[in-house]
N, C-alpha and C. Protein backbone atom coordinates (compact mmCIF):
# COMPACT_ATOMS: atom_id res chain seq x y z
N UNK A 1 -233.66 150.14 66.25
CA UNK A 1 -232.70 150.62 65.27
C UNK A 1 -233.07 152.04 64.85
N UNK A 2 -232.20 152.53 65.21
CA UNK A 2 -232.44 154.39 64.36
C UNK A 2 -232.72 154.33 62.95
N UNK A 3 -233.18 155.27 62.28
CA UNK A 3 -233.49 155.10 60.94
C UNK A 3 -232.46 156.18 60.42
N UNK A 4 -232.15 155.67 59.30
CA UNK A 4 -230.61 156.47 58.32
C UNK A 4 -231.64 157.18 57.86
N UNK A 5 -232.62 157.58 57.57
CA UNK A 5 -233.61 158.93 57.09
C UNK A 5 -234.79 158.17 56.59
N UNK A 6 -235.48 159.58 55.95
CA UNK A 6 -236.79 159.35 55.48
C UNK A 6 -236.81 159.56 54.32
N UNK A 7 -237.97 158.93 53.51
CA UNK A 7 -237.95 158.52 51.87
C UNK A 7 -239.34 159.22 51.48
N UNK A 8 -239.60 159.67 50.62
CA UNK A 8 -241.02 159.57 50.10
C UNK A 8 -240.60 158.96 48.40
N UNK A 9 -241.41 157.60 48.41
CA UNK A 9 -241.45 157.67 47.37
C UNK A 9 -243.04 157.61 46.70
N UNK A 10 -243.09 157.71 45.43
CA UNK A 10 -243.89 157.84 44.70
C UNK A 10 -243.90 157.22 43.25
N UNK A 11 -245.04 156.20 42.97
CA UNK A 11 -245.38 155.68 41.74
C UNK A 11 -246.28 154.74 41.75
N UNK A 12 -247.03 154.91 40.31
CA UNK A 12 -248.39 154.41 39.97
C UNK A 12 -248.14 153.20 40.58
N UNK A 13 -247.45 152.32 40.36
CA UNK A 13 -247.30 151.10 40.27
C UNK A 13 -247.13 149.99 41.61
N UNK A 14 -248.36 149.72 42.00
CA UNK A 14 -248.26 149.08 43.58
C UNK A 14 -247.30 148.43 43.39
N UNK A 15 -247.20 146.91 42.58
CA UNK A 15 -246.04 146.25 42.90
C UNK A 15 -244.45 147.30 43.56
N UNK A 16 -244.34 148.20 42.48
CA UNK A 16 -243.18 149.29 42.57
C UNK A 16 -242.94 149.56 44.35
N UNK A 17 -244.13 150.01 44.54
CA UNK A 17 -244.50 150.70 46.07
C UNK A 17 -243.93 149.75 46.65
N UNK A 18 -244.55 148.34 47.06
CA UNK A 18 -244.38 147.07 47.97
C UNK A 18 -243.09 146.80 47.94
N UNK A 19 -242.35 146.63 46.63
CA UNK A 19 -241.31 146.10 47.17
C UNK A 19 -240.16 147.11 47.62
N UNK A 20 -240.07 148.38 46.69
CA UNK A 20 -239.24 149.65 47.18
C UNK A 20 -239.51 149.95 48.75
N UNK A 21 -240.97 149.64 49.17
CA UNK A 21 -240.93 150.33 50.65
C UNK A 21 -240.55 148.85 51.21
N UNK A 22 -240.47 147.61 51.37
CA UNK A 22 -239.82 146.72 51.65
C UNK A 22 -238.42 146.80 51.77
N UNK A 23 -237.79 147.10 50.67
CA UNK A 23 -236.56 146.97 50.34
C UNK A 23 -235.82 148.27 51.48
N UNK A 24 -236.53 149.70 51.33
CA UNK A 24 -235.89 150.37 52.50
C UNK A 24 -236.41 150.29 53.79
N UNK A 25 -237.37 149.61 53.82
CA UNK A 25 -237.25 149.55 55.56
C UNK A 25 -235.64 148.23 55.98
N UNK A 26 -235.79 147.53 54.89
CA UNK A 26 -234.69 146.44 55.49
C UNK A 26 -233.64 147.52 55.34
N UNK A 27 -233.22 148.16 54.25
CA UNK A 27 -231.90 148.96 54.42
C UNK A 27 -231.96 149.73 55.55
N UNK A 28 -233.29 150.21 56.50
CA UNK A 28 -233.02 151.12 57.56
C UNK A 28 -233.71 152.30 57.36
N UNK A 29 -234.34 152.55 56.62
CA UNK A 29 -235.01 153.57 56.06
C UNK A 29 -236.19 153.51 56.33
N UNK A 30 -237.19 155.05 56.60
CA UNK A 30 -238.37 155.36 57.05
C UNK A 30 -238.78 155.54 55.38
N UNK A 31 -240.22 155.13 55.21
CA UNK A 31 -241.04 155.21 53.95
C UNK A 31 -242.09 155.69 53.85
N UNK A 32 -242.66 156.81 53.17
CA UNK A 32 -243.76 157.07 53.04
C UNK A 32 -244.20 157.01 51.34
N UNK A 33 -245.04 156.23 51.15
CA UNK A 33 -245.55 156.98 49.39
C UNK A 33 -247.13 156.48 49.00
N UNK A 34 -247.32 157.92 47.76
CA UNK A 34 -248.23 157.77 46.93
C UNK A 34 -247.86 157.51 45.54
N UNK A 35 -249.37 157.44 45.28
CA UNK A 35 -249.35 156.75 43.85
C UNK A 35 -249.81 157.60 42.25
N UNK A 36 -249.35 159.16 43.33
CA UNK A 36 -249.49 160.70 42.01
C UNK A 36 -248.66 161.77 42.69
N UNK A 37 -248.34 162.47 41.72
CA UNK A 37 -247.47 163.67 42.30
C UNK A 37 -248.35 164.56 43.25
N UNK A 38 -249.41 164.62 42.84
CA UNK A 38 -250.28 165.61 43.48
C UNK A 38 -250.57 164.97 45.54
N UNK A 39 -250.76 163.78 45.49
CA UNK A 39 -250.40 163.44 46.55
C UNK A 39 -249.18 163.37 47.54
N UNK A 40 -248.51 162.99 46.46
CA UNK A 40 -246.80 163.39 46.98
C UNK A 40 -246.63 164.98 47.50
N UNK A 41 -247.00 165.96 46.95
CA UNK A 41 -246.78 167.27 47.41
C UNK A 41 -247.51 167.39 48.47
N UNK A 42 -248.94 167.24 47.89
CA UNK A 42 -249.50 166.78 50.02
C UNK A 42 -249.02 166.77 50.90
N UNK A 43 -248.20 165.61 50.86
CA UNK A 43 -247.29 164.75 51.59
C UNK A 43 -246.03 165.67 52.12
N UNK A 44 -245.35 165.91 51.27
CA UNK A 44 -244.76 166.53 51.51
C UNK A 44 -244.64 167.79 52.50
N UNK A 45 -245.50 168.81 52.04
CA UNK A 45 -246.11 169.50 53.05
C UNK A 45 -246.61 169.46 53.80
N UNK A 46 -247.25 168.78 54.24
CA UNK A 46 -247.73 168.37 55.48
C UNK A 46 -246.50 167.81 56.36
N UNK A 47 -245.95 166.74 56.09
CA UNK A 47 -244.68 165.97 56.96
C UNK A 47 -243.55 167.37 57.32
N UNK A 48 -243.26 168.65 56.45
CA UNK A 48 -242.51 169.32 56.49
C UNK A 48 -243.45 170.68 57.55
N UNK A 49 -244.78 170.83 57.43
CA UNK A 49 -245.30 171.31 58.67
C UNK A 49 -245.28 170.89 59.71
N UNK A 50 -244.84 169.85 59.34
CA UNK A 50 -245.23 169.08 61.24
C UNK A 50 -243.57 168.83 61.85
N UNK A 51 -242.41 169.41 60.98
CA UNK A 51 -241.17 169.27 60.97
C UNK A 51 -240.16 168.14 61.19
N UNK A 52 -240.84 167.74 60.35
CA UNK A 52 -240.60 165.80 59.94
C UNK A 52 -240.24 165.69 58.95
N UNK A 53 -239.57 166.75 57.86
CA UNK A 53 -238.87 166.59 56.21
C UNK A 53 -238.75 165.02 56.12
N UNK A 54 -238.57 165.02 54.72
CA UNK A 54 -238.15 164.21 54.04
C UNK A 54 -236.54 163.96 53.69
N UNK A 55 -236.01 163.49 53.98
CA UNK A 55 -234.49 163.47 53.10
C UNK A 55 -233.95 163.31 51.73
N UNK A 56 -235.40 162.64 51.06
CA UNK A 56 -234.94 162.11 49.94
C UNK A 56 -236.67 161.88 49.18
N UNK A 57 -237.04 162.49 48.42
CA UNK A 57 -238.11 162.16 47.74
C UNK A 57 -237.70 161.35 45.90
N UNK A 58 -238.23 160.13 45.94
CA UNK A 58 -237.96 159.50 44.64
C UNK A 58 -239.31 159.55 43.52
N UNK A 59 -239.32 160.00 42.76
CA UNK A 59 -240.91 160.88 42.19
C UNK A 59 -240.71 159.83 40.44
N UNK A 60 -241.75 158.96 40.17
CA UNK A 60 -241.75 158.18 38.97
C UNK A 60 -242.33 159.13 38.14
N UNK A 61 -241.28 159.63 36.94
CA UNK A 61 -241.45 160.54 35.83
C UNK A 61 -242.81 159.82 35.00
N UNK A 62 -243.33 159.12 34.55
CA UNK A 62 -244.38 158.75 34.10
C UNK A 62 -246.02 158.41 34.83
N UNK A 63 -246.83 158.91 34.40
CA UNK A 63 -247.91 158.42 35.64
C UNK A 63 -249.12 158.57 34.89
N UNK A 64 -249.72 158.09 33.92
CA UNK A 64 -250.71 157.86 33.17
C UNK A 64 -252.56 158.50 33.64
N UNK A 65 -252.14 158.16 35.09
CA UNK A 65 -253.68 158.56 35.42
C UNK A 65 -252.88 159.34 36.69
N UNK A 66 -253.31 160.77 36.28
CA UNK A 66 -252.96 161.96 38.04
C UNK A 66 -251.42 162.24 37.36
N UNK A 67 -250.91 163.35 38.47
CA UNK A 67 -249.73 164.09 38.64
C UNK A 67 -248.17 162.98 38.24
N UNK A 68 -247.83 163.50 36.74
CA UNK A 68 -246.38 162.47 36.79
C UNK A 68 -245.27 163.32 37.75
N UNK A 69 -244.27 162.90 37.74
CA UNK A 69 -242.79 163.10 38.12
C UNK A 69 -242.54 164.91 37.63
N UNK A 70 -242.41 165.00 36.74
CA UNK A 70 -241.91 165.72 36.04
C UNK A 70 -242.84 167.93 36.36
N UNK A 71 -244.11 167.13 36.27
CA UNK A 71 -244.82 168.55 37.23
C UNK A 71 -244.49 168.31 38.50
N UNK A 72 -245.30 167.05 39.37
CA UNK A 72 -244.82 167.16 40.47
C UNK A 72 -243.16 167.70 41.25
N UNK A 73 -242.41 167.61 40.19
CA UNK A 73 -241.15 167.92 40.47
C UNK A 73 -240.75 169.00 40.48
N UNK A 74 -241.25 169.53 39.52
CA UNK A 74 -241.68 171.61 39.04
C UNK A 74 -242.14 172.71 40.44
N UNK A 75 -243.23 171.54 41.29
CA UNK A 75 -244.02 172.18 42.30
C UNK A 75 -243.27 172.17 43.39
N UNK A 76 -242.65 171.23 43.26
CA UNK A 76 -242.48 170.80 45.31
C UNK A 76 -240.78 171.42 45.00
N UNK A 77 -239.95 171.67 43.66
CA UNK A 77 -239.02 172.03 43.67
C UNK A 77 -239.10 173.91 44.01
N UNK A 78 -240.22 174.00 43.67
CA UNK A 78 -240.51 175.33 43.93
C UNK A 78 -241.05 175.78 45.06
N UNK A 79 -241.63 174.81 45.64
CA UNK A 79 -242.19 174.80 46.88
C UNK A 79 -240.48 175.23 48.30
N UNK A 80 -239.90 174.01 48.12
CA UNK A 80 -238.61 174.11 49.00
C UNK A 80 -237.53 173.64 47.98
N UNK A 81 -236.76 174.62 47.45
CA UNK A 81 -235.97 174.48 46.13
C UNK A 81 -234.56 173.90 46.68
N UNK A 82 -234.67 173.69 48.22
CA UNK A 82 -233.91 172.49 48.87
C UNK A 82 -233.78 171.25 48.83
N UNK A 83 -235.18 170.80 48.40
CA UNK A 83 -235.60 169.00 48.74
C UNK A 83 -234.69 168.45 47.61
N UNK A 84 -234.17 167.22 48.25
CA UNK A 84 -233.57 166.42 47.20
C UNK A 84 -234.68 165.54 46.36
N UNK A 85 -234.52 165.83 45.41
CA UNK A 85 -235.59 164.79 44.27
C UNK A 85 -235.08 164.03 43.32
N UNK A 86 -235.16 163.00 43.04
CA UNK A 86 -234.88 162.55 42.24
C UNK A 86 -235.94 161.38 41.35
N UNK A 87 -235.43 161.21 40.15
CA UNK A 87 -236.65 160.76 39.19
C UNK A 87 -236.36 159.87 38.75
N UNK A 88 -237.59 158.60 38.68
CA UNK A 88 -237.15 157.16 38.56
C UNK A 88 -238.26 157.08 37.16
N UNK A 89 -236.96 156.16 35.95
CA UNK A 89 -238.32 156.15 35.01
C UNK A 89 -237.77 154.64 34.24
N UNK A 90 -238.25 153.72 33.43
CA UNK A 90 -237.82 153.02 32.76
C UNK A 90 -237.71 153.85 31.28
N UNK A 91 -238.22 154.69 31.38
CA UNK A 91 -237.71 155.87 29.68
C UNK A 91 -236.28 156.40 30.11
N UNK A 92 -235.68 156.16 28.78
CA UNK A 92 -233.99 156.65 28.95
C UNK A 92 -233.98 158.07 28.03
N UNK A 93 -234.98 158.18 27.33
CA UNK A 93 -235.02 159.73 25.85
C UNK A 93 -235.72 161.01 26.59
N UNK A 94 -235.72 160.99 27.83
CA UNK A 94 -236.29 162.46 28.47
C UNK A 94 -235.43 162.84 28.36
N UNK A 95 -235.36 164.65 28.02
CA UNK A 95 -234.16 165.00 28.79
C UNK A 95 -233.62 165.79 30.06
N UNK A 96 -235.01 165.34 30.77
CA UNK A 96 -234.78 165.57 31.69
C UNK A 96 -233.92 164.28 32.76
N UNK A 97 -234.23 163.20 32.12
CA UNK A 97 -232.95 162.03 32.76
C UNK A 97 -231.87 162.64 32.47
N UNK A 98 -231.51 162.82 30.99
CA UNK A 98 -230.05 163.10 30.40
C UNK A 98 -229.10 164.13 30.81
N UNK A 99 -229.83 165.03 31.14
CA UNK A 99 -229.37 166.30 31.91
C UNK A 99 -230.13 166.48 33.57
N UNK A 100 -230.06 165.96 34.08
CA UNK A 100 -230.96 166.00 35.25
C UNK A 100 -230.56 167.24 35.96
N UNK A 101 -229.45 167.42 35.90
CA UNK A 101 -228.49 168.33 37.30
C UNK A 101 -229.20 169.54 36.85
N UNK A 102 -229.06 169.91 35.39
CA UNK A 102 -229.58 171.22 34.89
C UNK A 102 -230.86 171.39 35.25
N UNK A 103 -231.78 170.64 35.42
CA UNK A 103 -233.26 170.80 35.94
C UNK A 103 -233.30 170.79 37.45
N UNK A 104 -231.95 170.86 38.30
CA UNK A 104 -232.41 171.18 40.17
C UNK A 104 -232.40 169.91 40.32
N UNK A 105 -232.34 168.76 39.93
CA UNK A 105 -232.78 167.62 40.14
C UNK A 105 -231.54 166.78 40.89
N UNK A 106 -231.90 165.81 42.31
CA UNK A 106 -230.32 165.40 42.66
C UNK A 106 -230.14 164.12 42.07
N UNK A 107 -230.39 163.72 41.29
CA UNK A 107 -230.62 162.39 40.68
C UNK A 107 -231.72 161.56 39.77
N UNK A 108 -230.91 160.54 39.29
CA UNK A 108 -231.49 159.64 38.69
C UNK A 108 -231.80 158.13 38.94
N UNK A 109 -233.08 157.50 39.06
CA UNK A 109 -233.00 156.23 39.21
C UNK A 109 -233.49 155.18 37.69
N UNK A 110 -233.08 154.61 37.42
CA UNK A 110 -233.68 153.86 36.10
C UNK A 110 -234.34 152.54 36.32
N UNK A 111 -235.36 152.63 36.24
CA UNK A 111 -236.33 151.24 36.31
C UNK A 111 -236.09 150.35 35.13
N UNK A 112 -235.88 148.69 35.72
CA UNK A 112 -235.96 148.21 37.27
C UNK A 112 -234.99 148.58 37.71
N UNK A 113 -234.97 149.44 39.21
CA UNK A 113 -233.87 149.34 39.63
C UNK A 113 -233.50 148.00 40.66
N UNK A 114 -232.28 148.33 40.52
CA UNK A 114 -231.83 146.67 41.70
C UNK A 114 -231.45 147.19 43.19
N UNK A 115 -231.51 146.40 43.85
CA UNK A 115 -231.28 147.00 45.59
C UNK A 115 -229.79 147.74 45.79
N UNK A 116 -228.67 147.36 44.69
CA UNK A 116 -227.36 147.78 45.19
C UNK A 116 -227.64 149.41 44.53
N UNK A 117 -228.18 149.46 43.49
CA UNK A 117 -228.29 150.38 42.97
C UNK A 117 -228.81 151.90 43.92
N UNK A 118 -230.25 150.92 44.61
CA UNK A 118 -231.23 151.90 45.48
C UNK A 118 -229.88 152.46 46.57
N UNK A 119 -229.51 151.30 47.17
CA UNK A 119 -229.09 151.50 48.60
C UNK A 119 -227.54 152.08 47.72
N UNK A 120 -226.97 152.46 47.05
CA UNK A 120 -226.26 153.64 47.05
C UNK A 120 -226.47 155.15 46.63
N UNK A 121 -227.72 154.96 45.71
CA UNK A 121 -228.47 156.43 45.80
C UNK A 121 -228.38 156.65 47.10
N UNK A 122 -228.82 156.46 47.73
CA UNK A 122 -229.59 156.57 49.12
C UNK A 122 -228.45 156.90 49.99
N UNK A 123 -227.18 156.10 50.25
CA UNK A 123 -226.39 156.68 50.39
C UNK A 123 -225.73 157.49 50.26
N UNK A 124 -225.61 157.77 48.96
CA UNK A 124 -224.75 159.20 48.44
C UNK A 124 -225.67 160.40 48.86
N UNK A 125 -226.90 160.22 48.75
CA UNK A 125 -227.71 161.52 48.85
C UNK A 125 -228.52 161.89 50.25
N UNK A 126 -228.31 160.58 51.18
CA UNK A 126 -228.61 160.89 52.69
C UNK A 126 -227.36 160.73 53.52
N UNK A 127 -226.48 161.83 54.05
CA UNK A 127 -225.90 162.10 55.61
C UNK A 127 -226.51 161.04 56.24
N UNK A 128 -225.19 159.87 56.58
CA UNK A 128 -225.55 159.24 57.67
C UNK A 128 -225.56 160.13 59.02
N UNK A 129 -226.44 159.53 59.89
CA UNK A 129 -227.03 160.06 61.07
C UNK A 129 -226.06 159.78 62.00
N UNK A 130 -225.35 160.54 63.02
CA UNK A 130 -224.73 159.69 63.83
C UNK A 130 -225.48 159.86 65.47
């Protein structure tokens, strides 16, 4: 099966990791993630040196220990002010959720999210492949 694109996601929270990278490999989706922004940009750069982008990076605005969402998002938006990013948080009073578009940002995800939810982000914001 071809893959409809590539994901990086990112957040503290293993459970989070396991089942999100579960959930898109069944939708068809390639997965890569860490568990800090600072790794995520790594990541990023590196996969984009080796000319393997990402399509879609999902970056958890909160992160208690290491790099949250919100720098990490600052860097790698500055890095390639192309990448689609978007920020997954169970906090609804940022305002960087509330206004996202104004911060470069292509979206929002709100934790928990549910699979119909994921798999139409994902759609709207990845070109199917033909």
């Amino acid at each position: 099966m071809t893959s409809k694109g590539k994901v990086l996601l990112m957040d503290d929270e293993q459970v989070i990791l396991d089942v999100t990278d579960e959930v898109l490999r069944f939708l068809g989706y390639d997965v890569m993630f860490t568990r800090d922004g600072a790794a995520a940009i790594d990541l990023y750069q590196q996969e984009q040196s080796k000319g393997n982008p990402f399509d879609l990076v999902i970056l958890d605005l909160s992160v208690p220990e290491g790099m949250g969402g919100k720098e990490a998002f600052e860097k790698l938006h500055a890095y390639d002010p192309e990448a689609k990013i978007v920020i997954s948080s169970g906090f609804t009073n940022d305002p960087m959720l509330t206004d996202y578009a104004s911060y470069g940002l292509a979206g929002v995800l709100a934790k928990p999210y549910r699979i119909t939810e994921l798999k139409a982000l994902l759609e709207n914001m990845i070109p199917a492949k033909k």
